[in-house]
C-alpha atoms as a PDB file:
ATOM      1  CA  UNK A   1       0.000   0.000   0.000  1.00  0.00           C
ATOM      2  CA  UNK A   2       3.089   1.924   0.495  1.00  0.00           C
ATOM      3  CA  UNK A   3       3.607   2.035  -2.851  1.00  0.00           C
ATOM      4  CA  UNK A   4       0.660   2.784  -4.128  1.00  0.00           C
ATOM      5  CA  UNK A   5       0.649   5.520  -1.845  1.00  0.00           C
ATOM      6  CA  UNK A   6       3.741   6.800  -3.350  1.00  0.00           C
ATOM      7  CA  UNK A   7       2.864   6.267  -6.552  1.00  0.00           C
ATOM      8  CA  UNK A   8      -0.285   9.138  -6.049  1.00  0.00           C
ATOM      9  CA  UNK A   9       1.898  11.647  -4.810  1.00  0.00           C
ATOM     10  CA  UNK A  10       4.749  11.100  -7.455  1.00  0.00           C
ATOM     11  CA  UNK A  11       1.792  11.276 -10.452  1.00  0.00           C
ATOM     12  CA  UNK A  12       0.354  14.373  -8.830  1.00  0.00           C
ATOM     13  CA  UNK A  13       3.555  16.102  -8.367  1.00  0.00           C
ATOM     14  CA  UNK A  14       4.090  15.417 -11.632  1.00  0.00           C
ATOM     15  CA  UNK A  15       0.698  16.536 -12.769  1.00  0.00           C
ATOM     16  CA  UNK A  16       1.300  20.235 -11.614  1.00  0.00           C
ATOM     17  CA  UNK A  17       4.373  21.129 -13.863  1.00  0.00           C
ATOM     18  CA  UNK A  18       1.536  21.743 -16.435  1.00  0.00           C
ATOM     19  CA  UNK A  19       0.012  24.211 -14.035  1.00  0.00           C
ATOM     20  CA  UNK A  20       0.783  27.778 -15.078  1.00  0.00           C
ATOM     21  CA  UNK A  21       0.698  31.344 -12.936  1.00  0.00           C
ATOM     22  CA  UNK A  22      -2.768  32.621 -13.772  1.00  0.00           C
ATOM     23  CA  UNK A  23      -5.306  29.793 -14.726  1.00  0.00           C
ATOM     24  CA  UNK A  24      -8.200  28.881 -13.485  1.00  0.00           C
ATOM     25  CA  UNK A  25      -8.418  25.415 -12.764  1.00  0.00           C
ATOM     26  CA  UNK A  26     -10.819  22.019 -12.619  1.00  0.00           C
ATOM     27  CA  UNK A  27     -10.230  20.197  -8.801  1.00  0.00           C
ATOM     28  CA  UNK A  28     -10.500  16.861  -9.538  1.00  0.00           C
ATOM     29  CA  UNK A  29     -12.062  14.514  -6.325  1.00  0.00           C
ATOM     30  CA  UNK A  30     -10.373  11.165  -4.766  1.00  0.00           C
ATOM     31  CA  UNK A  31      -7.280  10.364  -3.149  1.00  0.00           C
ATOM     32  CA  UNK A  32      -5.161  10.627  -6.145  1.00  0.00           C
ATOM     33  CA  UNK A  33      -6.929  14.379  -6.655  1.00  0.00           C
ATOM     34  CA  UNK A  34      -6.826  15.011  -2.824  1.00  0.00           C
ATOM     35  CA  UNK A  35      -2.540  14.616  -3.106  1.00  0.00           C
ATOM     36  CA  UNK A  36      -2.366  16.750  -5.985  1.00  0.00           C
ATOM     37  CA  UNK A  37      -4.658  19.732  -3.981  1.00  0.00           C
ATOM     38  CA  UNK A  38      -2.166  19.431  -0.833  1.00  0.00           C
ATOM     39  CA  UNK A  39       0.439  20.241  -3.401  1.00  0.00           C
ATOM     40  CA  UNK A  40      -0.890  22.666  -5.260  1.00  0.00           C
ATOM     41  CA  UNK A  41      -2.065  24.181  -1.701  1.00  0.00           C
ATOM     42  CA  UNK A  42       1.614  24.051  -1.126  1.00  0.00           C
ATOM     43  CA  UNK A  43       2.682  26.154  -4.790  1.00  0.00           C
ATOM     44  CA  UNK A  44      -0.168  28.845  -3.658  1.00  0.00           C
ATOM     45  CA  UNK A  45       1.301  29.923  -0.470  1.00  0.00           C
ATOM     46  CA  UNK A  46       4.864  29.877  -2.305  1.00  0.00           C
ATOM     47  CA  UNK A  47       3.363  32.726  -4.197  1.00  0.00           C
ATOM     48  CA  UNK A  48       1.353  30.672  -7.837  1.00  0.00           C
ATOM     49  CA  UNK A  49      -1.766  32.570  -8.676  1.00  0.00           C
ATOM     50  CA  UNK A  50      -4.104  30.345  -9.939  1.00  0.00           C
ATOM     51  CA  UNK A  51      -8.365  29.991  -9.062  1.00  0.00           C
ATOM     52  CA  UNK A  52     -10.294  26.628  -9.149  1.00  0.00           C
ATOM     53  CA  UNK A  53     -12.970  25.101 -10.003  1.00  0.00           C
ATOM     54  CA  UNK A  54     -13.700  21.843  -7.258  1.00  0.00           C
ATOM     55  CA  UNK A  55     -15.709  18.859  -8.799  1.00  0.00           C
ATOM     56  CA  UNK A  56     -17.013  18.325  -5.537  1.00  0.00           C
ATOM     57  CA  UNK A  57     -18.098  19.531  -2.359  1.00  0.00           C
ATOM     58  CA  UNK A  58     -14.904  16.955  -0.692  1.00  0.00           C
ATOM     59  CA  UNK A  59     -12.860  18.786  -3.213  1.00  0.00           C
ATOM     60  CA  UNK A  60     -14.095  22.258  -2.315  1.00  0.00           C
ATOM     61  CA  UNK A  61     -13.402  21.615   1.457  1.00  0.00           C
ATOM     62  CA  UNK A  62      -9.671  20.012   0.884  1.00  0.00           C
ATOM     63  CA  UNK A  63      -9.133  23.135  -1.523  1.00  0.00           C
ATOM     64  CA  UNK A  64     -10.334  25.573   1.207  1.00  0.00           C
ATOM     65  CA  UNK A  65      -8.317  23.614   3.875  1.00  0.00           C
ATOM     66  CA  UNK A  66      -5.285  23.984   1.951  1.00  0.00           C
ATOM     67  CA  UNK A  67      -5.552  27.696   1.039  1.00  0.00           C
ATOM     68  CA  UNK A  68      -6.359  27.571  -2.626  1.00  0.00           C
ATOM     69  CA  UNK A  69      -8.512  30.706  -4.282  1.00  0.00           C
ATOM     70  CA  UNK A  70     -11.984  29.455  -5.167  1.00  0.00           C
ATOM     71  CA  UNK A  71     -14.221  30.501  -8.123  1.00  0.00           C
ATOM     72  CA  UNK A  72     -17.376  28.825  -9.881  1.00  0.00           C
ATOM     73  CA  UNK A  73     -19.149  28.825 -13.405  1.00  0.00           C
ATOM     74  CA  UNK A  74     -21.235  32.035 -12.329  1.00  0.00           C
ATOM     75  CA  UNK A  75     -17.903  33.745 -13.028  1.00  0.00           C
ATOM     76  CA  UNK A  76     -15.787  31.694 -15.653  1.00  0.00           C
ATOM     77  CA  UNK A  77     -17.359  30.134 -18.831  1.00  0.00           C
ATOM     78  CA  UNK A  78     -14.025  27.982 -19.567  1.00  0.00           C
ATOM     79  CA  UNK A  79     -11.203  26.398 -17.500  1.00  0.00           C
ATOM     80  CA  UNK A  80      -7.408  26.096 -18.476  1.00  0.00           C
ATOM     81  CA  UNK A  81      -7.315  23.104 -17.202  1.00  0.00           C
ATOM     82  CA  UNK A  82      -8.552  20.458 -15.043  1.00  0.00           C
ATOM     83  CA  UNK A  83      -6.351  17.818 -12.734  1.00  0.00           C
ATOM     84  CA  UNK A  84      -8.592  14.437 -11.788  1.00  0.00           C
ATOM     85  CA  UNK A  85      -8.362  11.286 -11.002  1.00  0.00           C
ATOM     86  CA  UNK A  86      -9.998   8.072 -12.593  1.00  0.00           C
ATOM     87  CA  UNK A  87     -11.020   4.440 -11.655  1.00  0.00           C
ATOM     88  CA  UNK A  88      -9.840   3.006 -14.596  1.00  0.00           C
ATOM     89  CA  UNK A  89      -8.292   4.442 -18.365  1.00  0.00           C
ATOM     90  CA  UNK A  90      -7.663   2.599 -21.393  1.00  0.00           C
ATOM     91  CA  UNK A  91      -4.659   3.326 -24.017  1.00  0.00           C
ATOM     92  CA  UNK A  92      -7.397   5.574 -25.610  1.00  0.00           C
ATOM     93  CA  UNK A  93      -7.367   7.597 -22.451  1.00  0.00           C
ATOM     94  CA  UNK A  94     -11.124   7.042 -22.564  1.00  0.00           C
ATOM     95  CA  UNK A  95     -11.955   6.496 -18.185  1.00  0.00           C
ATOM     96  CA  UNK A  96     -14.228   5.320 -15.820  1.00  0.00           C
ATOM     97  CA  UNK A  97     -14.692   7.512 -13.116  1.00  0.00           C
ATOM     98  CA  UNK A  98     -17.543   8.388 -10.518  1.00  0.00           C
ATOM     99  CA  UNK A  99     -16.197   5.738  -7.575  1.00  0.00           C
ATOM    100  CA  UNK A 100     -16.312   8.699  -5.186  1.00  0.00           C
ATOM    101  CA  UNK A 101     -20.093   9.581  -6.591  1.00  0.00           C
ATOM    102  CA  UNK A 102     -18.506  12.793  -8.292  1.00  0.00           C
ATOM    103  CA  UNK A 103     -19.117  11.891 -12.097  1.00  0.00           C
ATOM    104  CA  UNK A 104     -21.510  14.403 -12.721  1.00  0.00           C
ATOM    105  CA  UNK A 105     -19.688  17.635 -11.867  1.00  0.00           C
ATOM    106  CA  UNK A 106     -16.413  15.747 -12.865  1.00  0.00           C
ATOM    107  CA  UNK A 107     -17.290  15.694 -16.188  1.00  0.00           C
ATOM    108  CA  UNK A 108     -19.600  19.394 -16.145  1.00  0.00           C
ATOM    109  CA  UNK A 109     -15.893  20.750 -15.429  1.00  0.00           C
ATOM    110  CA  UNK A 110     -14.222  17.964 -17.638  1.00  0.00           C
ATOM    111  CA  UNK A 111     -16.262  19.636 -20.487  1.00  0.00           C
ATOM    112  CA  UNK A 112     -15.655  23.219 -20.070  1.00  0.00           C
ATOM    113  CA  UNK A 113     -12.110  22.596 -19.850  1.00  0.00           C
ATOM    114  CA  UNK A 114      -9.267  23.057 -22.454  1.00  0.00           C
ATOM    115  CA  UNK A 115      -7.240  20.623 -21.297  1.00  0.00           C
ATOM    116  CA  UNK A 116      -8.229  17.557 -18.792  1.00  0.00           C
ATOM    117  CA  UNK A 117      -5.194  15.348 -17.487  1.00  0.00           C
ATOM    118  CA  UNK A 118      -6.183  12.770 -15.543  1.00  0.00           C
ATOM    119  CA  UNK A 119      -3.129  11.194 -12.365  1.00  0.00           C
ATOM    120  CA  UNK A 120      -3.057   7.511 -11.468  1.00  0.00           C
ATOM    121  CA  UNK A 121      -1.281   5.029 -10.224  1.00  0.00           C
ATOM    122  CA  UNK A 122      -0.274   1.945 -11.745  1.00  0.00           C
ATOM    123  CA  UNK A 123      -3.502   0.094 -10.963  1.00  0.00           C
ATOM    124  CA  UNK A 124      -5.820   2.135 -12.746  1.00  0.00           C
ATOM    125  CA  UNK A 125      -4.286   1.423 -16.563  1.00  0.00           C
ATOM    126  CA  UNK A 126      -5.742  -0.926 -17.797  1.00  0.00           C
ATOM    127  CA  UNK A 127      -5.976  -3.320 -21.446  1.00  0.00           C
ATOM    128  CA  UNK A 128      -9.925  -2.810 -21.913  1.00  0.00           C
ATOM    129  CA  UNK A 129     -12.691  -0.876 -19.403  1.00  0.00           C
ATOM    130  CA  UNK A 130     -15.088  -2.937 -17.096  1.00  0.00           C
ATOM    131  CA  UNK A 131     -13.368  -4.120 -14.258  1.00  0.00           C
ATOM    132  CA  UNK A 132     -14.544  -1.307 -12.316  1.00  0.00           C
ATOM    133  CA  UNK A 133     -18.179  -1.098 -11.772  1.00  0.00           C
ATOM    134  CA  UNK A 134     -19.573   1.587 -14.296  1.00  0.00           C
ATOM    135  CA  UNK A 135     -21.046   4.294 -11.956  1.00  0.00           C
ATOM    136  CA  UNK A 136     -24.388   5.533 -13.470  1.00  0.00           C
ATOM    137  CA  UNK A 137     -26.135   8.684 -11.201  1.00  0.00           C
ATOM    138  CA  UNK A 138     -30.251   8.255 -11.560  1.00  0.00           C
ATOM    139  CA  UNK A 139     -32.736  10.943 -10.211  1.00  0.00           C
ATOM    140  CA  UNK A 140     -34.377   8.757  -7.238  1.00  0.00           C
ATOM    141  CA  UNK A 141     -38.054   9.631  -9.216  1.00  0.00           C
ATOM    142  CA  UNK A 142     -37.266   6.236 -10.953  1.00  0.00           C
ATOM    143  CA  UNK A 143     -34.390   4.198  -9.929  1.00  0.00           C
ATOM    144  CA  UNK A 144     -35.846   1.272  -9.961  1.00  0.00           C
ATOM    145  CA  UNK A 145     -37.369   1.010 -13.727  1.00  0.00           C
ATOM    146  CA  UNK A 146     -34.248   2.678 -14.881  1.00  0.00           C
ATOM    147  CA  UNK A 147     -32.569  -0.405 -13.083  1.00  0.00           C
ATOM    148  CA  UNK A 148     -34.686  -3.119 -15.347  1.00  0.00           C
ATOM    149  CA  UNK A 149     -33.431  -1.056 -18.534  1.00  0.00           C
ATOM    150  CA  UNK A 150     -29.924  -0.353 -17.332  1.00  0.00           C
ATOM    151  CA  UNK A 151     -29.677  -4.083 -17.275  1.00  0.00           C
ATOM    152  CA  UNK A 152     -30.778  -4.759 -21.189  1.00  0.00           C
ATOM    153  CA  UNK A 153     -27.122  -3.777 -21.316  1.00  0.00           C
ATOM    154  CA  UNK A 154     -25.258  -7.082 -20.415  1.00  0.00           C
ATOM    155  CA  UNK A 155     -24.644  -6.094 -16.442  1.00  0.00           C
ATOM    156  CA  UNK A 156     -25.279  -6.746 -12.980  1.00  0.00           C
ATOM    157  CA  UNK A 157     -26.958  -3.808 -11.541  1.00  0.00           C
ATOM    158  CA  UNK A 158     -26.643  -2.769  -7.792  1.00  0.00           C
ATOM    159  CA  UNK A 159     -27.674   0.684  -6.015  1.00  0.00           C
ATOM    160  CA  UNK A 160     -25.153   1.691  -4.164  1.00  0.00           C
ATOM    161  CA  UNK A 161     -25.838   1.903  -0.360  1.00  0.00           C
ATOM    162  CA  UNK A 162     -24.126   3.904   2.932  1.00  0.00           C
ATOM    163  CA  UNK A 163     -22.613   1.705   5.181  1.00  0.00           C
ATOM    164  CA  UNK A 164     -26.027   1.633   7.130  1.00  0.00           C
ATOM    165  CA  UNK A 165     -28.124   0.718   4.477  1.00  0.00           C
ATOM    166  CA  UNK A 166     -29.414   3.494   2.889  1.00  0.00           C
ATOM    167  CA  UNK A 167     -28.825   4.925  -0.266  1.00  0.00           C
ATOM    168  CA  UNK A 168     -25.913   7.165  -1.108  1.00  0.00           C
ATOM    169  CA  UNK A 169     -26.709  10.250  -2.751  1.00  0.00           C
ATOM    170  CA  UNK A 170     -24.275  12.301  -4.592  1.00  0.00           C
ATOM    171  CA  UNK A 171     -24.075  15.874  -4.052  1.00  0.00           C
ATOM    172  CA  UNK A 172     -26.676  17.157  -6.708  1.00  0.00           C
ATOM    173  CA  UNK A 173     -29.229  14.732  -4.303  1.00  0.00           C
ATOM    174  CA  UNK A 174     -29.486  11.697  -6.873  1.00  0.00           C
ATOM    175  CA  UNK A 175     -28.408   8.025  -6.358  1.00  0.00           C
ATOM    176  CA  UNK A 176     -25.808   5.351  -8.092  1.00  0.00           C
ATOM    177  CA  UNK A 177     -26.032   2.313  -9.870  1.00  0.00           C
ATOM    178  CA  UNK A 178     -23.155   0.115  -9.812  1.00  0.00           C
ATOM    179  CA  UNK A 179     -23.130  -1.599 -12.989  1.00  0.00           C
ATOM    180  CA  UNK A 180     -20.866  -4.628 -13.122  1.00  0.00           C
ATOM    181  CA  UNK A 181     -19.718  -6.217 -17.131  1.00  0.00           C
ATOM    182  CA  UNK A 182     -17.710  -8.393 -17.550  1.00  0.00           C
ATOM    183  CA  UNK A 183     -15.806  -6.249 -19.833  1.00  0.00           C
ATOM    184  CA  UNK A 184     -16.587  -2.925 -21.861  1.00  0.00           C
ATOM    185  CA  UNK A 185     -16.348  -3.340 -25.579  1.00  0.00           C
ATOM    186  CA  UNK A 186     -17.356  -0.282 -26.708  1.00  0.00           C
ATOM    187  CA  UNK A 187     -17.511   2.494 -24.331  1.00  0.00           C
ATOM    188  CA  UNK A 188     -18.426   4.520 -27.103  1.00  0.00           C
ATOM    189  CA  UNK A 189     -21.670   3.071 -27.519  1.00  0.00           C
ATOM    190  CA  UNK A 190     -22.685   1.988 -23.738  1.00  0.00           C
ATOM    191  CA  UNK A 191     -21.753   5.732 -23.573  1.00  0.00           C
ATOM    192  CA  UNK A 192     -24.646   6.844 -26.035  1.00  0.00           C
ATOM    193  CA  UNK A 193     -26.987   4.286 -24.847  1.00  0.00           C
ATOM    194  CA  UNK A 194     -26.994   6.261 -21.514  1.00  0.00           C
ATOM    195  CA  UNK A 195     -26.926   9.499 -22.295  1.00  0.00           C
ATOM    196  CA  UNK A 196     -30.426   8.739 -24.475  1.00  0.00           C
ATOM    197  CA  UNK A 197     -31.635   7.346 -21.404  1.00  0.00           C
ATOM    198  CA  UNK A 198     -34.414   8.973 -19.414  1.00  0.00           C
ATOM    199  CA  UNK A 199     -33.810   9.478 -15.997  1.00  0.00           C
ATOM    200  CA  UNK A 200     -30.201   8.895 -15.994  1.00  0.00           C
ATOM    201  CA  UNK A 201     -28.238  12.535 -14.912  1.00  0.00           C
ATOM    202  CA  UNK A 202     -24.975  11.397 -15.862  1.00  0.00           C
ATOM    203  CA  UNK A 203     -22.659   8.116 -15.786  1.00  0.00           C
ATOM    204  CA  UNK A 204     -19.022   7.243 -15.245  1.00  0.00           C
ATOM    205  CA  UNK A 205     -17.723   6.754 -19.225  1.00  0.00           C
ATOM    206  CA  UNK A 206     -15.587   9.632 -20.205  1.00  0.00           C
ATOM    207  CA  UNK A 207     -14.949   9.069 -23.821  1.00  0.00           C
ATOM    208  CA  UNK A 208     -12.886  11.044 -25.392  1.00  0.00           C
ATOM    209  CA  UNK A 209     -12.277  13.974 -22.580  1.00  0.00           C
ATOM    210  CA  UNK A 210      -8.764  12.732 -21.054  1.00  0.00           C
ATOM    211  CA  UNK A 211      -5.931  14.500 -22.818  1.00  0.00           C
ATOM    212  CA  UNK A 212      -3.124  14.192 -20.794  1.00  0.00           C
ATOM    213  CA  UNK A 213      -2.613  10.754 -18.338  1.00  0.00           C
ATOM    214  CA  UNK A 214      -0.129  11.377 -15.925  1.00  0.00           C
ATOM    215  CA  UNK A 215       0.719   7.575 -14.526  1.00  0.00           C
ATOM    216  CA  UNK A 216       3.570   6.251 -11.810  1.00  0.00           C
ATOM    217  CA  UNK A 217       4.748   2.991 -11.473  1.00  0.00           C
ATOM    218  CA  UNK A 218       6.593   2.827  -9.035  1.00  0.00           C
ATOM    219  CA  UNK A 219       9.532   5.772  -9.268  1.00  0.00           C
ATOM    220  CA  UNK A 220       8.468   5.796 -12.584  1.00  0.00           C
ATOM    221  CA  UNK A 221       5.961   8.752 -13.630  1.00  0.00           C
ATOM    222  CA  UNK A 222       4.600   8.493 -17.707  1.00  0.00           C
ATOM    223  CA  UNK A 223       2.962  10.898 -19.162  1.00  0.00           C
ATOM    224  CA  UNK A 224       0.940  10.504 -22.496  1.00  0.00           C
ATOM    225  CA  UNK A 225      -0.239  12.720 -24.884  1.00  0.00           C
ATOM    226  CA  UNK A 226      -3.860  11.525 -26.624  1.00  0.00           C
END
């Protein structure tokens, strides 16, 4: 777990050399994105003038805690760029993401953004998308038909649940469905299957939004270009 641990911090370090003095930045959610905020936290009080954008109301707080100038989309129409994380990418850079129930703002600022590099470690690469439960936000009107049609797609379907039972809700007030394949074939399609989908607010595939992956194995940090 070491490792991993060190891993994060070496991809997120390396993330930031693509920050510049005067953007405005996307702040990405999850413990890859939480490293790279105490860093950049770090580069702010040295003097870097940047704003952000957090993906989350987690992100907001760490980016408060750590000293780093807020702003929101009531005040910028497009971001420089945007630092996340991800659950899984492919060599197409295409992601799952939404483990941390974030997926919907994630990709809101994902889209606005001119650039979107995405830090992991060396779990997250992976051959072909799937092995990660496909997070898929739902209003809580009709979670449970959208479950039946959710499922005409080839997976196991699960609402995902608090550690007492009840069901999480992200912070727009909706719930996940934790759909489990076997593997994902064609993102591109699954992708347009659920955005035509009625009641679905958003879901975890982010095809074709990754530009920059910023990866460590071990002392190792990659970064690729898509």
């Amino acid at each position: 777990m070491a490792d991993i641990e060190q891993e994060k911090r070496l991809a997120a370090a390396r993330s930031l050399d693509l920050v510049q003095d005067g953007m405005c930045l996307g702040l990405g959610s999850g413990s890859t994105a939480a490293i790279m905020l105490e860093l950049l936290g770090e580069r702010v009080r040295a003097g870097l003038q940047i704003r952000g954008v957090p993906t989350s109301e987690a992100a907001r707080g760490l980016a408060q805690q750590f000293g780093i100038p807020l702003t929101d989309f009531d005040h910028v129409d497009q971001l420089h760029l945007t630092i996340d994380g991800a659950d899984e990418v492919d060599h197409e850079l295409n992601l799952i993401k939404g483990g941390g129930g974030a997926l919907l703002r994630e990709k809101i600022v994902a889209s606005f953004s001119k650039r979107v590099v995405i830090v992991a470690d060396s779990r997250k690469r992976v051959e072909q998308l799937g092995n990660f439960a496909l997070p898929v936000e739902v209003v809580r009107f009709a979670w449970k038909p959208i479950v039946l049609r959710v499922k005409q797609l080839g997976c196991a379907v699960q609402l995902r649940r608090q550690s007492d039972g009840t069901p999480f809700e992200t912070d727009e007030g909706n719930f996940i469905l934790d759909c489990s394949f076997d593997r994902i074939a064609d993102p591109r399609r699954i992708a347009r299957v659920l955005d035509a989908m009625p009641g679905v607010m958003e879901h975890g595939l982010f095809v074709d939004l990754a530009h920059v992956l910023v990866i460590a194995r071990g002392t190792q940090v990659d970064v690729y270009d898509r």
